[in-house]
Protein backbone atom coordinates (compact mmCIF):
# COMPACT_ATOMS: atom_id res chain seq x y z
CA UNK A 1 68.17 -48.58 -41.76
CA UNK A 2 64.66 -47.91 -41.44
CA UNK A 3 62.24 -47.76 -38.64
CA UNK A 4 59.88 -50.76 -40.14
CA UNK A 5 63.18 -52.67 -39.16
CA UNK A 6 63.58 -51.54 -36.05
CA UNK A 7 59.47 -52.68 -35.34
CA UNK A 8 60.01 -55.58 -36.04
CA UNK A 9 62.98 -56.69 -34.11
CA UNK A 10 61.43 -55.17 -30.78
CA UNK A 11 58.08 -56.94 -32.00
CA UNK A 12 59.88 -60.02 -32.19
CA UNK A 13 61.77 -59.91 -28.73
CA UNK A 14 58.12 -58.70 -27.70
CA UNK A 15 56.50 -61.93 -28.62
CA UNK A 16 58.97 -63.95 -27.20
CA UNK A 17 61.04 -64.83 -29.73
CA UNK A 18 58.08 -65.81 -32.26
CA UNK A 19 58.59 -64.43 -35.74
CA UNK A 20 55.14 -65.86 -36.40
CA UNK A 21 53.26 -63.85 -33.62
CA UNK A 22 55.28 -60.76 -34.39
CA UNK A 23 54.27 -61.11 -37.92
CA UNK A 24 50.68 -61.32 -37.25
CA UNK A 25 50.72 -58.82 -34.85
CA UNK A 26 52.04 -56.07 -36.81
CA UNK A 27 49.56 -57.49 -40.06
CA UNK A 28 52.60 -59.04 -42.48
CA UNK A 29 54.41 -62.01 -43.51
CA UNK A 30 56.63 -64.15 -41.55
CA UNK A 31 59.05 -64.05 -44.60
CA UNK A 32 59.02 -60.62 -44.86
CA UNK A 33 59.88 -60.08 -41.13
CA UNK A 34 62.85 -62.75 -41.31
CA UNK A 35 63.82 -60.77 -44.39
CA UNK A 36 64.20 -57.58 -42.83
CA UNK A 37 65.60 -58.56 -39.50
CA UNK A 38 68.37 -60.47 -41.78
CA UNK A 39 68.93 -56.60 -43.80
CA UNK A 40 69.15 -54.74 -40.53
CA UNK A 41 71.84 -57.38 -39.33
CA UNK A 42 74.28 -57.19 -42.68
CA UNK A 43 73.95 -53.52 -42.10
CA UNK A 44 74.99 -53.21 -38.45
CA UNK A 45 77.65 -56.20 -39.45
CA UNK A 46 76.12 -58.10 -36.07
CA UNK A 47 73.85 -61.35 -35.54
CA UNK A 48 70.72 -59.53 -33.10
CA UNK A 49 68.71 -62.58 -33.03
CA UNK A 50 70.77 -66.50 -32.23
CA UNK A 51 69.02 -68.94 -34.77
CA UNK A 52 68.86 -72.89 -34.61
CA UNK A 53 67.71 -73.28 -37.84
CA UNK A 54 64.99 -71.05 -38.95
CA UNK A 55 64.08 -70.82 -35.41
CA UNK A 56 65.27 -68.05 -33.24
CA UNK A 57 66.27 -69.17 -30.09
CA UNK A 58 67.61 -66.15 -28.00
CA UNK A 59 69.05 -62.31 -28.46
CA UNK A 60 72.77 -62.00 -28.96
CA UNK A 61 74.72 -59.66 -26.29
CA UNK A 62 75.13 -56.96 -28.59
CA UNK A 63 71.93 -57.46 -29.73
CA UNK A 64 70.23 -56.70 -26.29
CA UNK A 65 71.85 -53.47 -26.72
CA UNK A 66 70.42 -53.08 -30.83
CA UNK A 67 67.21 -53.84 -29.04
CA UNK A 68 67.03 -50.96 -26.07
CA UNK A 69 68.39 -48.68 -28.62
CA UNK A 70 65.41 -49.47 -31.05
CA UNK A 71 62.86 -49.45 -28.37
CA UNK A 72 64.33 -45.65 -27.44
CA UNK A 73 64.37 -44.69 -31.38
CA UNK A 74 60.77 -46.05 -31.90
CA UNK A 75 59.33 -44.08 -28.32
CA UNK A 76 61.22 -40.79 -29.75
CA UNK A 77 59.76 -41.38 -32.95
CA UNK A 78 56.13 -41.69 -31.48
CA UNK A 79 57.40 -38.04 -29.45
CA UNK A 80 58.23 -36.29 -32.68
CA UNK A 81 54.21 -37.68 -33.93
CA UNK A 82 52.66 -36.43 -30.74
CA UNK A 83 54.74 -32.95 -31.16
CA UNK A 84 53.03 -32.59 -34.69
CA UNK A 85 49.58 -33.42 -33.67
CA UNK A 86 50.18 -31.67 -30.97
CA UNK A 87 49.71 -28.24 -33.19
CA UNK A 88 47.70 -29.35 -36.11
CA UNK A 89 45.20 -31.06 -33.95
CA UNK A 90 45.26 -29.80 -30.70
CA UNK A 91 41.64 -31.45 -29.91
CA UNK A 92 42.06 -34.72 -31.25
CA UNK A 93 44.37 -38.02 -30.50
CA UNK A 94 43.96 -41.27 -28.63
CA UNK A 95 44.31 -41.45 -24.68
CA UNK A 96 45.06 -44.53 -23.26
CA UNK A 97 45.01 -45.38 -19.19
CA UNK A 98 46.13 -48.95 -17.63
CA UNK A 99 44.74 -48.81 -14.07
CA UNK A 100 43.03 -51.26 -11.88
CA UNK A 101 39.24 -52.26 -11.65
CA UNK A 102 38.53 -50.50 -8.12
CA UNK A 103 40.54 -47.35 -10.13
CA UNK A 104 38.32 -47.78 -13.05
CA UNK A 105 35.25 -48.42 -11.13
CA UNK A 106 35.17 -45.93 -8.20
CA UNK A 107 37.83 -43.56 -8.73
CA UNK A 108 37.54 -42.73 -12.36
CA UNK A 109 34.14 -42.94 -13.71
CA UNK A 110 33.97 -38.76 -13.16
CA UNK A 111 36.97 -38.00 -14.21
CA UNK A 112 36.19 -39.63 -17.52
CA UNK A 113 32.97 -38.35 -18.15
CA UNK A 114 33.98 -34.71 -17.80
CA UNK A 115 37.25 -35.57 -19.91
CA UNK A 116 34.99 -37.31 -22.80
CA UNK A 117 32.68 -33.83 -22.57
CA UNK A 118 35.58 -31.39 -23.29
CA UNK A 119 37.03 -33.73 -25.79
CA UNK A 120 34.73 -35.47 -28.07
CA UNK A 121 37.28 -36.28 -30.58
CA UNK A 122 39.66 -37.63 -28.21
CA UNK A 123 39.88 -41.79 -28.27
CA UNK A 124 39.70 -42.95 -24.75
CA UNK A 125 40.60 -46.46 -23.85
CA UNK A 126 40.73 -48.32 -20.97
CA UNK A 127 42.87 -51.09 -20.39
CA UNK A 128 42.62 -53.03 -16.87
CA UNK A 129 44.93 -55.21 -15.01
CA UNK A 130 47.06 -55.88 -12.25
CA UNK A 131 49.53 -53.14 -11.02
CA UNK A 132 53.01 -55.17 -12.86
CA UNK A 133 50.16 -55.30 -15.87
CA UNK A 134 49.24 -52.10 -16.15
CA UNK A 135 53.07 -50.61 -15.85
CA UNK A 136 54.48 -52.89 -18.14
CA UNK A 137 51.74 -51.42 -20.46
CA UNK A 138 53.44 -48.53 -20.00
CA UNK A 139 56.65 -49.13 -19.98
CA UNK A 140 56.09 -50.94 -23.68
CA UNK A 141 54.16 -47.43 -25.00
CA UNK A 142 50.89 -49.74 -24.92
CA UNK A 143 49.26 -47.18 -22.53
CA UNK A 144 50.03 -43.45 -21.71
CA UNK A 145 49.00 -43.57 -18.15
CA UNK A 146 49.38 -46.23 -14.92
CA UNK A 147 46.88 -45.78 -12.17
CA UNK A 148 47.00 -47.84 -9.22
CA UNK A 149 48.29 -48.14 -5.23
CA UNK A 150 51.02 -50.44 -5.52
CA UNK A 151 53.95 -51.22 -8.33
CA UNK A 152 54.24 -48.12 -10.25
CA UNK A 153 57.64 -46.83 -7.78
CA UNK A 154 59.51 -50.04 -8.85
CA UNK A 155 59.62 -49.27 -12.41
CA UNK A 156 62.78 -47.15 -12.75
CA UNK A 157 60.98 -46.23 -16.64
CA UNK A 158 58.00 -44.52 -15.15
CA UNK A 159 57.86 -41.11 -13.03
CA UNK A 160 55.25 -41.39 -10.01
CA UNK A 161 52.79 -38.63 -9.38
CA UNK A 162 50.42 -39.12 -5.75
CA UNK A 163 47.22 -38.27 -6.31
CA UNK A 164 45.44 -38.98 -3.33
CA UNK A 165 45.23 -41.13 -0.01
CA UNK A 166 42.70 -43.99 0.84
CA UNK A 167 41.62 -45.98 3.44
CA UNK A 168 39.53 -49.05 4.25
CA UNK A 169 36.23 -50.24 5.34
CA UNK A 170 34.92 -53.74 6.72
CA UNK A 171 31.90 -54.37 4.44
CA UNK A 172 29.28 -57.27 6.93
CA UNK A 173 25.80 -58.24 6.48
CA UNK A 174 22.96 -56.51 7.97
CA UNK A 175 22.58 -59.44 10.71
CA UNK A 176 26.66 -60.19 11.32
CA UNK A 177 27.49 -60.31 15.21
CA UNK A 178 30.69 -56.91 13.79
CA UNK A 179 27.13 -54.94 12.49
CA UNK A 180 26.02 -54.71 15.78
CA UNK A 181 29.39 -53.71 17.78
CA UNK A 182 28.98 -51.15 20.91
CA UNK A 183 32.64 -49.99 20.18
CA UNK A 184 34.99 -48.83 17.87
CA UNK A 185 35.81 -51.86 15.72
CA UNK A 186 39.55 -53.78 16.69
CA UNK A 187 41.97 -56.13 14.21
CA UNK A 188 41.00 -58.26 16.79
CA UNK A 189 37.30 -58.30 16.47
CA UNK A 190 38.39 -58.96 12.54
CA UNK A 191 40.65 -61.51 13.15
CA UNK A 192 37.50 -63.67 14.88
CA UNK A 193 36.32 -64.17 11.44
CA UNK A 194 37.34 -65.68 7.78
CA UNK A 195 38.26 -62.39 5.75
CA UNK A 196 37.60 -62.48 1.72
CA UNK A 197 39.86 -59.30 0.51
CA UNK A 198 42.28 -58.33 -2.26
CA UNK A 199 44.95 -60.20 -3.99
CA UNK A 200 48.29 -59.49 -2.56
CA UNK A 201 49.19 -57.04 -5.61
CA UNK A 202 46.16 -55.13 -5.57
CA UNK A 203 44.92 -52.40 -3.29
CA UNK A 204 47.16 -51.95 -0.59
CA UNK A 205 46.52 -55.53 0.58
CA UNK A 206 50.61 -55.45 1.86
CA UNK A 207 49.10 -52.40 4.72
CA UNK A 208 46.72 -54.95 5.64
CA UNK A 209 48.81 -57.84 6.25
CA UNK A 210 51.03 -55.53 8.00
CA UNK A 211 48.44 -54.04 10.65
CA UNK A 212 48.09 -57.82 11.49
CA UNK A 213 51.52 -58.81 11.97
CA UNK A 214 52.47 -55.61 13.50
CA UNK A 215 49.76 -56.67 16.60
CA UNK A 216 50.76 -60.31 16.38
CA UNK A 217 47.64 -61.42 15.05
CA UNK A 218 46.76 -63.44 11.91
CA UNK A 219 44.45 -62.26 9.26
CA UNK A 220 42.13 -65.72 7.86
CA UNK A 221 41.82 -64.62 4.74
CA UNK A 222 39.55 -67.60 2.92
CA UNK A 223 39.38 -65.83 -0.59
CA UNK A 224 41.11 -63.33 -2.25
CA UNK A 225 39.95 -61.58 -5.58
CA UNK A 226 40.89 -58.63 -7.56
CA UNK A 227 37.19 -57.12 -8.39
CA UNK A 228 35.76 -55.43 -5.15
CA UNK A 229 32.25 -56.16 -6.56
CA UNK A 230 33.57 -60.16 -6.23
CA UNK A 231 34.53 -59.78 -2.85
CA UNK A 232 31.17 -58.06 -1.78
CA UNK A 233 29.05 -60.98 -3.29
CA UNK A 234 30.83 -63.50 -1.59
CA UNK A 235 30.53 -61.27 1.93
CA UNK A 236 26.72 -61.32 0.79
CA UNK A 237 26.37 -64.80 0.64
CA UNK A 238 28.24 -65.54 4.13
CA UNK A 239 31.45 -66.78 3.07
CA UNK A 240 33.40 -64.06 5.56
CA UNK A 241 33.61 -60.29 6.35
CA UNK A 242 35.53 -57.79 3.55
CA UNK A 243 37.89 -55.48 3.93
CA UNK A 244 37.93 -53.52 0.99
CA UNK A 245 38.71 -49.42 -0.36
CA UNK A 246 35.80 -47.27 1.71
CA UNK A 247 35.18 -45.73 -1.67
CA UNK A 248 34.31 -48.87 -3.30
CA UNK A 249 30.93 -49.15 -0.61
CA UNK A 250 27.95 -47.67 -2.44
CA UNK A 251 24.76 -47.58 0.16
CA UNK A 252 22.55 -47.38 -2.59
CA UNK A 253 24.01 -50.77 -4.54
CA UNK A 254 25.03 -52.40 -1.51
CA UNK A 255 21.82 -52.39 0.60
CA UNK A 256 22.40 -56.10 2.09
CA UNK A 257 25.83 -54.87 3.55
CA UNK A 258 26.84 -52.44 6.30
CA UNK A 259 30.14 -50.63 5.94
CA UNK A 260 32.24 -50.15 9.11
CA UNK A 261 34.90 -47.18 8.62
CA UNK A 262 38.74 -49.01 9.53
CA UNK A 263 40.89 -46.17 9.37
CA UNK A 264 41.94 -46.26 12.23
CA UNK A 265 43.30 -49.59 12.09
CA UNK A 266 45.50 -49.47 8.64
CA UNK A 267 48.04 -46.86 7.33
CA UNK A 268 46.59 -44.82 4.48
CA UNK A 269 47.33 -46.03 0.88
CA UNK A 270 48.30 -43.76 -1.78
CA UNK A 271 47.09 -43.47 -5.12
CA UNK A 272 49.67 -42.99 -8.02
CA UNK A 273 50.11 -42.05 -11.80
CA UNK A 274 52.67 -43.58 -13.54
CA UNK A 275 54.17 -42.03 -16.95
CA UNK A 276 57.05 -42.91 -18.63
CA UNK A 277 59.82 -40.38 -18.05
CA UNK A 278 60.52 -39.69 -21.64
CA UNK A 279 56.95 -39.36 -23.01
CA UNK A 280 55.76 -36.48 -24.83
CA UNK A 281 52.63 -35.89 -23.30
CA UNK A 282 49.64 -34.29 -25.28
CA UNK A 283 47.95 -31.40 -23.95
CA UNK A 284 44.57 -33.19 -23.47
CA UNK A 285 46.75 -35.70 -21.28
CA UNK A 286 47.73 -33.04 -19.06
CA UNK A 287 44.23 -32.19 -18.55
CA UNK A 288 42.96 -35.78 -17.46
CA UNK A 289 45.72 -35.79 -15.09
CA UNK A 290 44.76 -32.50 -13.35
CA UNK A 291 40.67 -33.96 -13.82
CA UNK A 292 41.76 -36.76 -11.66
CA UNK A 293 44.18 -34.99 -9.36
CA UNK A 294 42.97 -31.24 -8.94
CA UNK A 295 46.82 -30.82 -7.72
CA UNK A 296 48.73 -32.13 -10.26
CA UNK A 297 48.38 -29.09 -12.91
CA UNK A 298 50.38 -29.46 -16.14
CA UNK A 299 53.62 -27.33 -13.93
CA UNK A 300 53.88 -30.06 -11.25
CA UNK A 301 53.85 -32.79 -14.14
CA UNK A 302 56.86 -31.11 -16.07
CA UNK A 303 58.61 -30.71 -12.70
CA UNK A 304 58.29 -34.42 -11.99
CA UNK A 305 59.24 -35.76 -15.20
CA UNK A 306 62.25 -32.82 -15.31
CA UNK A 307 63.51 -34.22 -11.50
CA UNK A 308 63.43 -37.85 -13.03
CA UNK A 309 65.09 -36.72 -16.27
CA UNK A 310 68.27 -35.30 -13.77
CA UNK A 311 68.25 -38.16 -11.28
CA UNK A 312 68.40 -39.92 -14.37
CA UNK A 313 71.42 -38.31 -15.85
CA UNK A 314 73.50 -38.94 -12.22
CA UNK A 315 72.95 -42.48 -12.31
């Protein structure tokens, strides 16, 4: 049995079943794939993989188990490589964070620069999506880190970290009748107008809807989007009022809008890291963290993962 096997059966499951996109994913032949997947089966004396032909169609019972098992083998595997770099090259490795665009855009951007200073010969990437993206990216080893408001808690893979709390803003024209209010600004006075705001999944947008409901009002939200710099073009060009992060308004950008602080009207959102709970993190890793989140030194991290690892055990 050797691990090449093992890569290429969660490969194929990966690409849904396609021997050809697994094959050109991982740079070999489609032959050669077929061939191994066919070894690895004589050897464990069990079909993983149903076939109609040459076509594979679905994954055996047992072999949904040969499957979870290879996806553990190849994420210890990728430990035991982290442990070794770990102490031959303590300043040097690749990074990888899945977060959001209003993460990436507003939240991050210092973070990252003072993270690229101390560690020039650390590979950064970025990868953005939607909060189920960005944990599945995760979840699959694709990315080391999940940062975003919503999702990460319902992946029973990843351990959750809060990092900080959030609220929003209404983001108007200069000349709107809400720019000009002589009082503190209502969910009524919003609900007056078409809203353009988040997507569902992103942001918190589930608080907002809420607040709404909760006053038996109902939110006319015209457009949704899942780039804050999308919703405040359309709020410049008159298609509604936004209701976006407060962080996200930059006066200096933004000189056509006026931002009007809603607090008051929305329970706080709460920003989260996501890691898998049986990652080996790299020193430089627990730095970013602790960049990002002045609270979360590398002692509340362990303690974290360690309290997953022994809920995990009772279950």
């Amino acid at each position: 049995m050797k691990l090449q096997q093992l890569r290429y059966l969660v490969e194929v499951a990966k690409q849904g079943l396609n021997v050809s996109e697994a094959a050109e994913k991982l740079h070999t032949s489609q032959p050669g794939i077929s061939k191994q997947i066919r070894l690895l089966e004589d050897e464990l004396g069990i079909q993983v993989f149903i076939r109609n032909g040459k076509r594979v169609v679905s994954v055996s019972e047992p072999g949904k188990e040969v499957l979870r098992i290879s996806e553990r083998i190849l994420r210890e595997a990728q430990n035991l490589k982290r442990v070794g770099e770990e102490f031959s090259r303590e300043s040097e490795g690749a990074l990888t964070i899945a977060t959001t665009h209003t993460q990436a855009r507003y939240a991050l951007p210092q973070a990252i620069a003072e993270f690229v200073r101390r560690y020039p010969k650390v590979r950064l990437s970025l990868k953005q999506g939607s909060p189920t993206q960005i944990c599945e990216m995760v979840v699959s080893g694709e990315a080391d880190l999940a940062i975003a408001t919503e999702g990460i808690a319902l992946y029973k893979e990843l351990a959750t970290l809060p990092c900080y709390e959030w609220n929003r803003s209404v983001v108007v024209p200069k000349d709107h009748p809400l720019a000009k209010l002589d009082h503190e600004i209502t969910l009524a006075d919003i609900a007056r107008f078409p809203i353009v705001t988040y997507d569902f999944a992103f942001a918190g947008r589930s608080k907002i809807n809420k607040a709404f409901a909760d006053q038996g009002l109902s939110a006319n939200v015209v457009l949704t989007a899942i780039d804050t710099d999308v919703i405040k073009t359309y709020v410049s060009l008159g298609l509604g009022i936004g209701i976006i992060a407060t962080m996200a308004y930059e006066p200096a950008r933004d000189q056509g809008l006026v931002s009007i602080d809603a607090g008051h009207l929305f329970e706080p959102s709460t920003t989260k890291i996501g890691i898998r709970k049986d990652a080996y993190l790299r020193g430089f890793a627990y730095t970013f963290i602790e960049l990002f989140a002045p609270h979360l030194h590398r002692r509340e991290v362990d303690s974290a993962l360690l309290a997953h690892d022994v809920d995990g055990d009772d279950d």
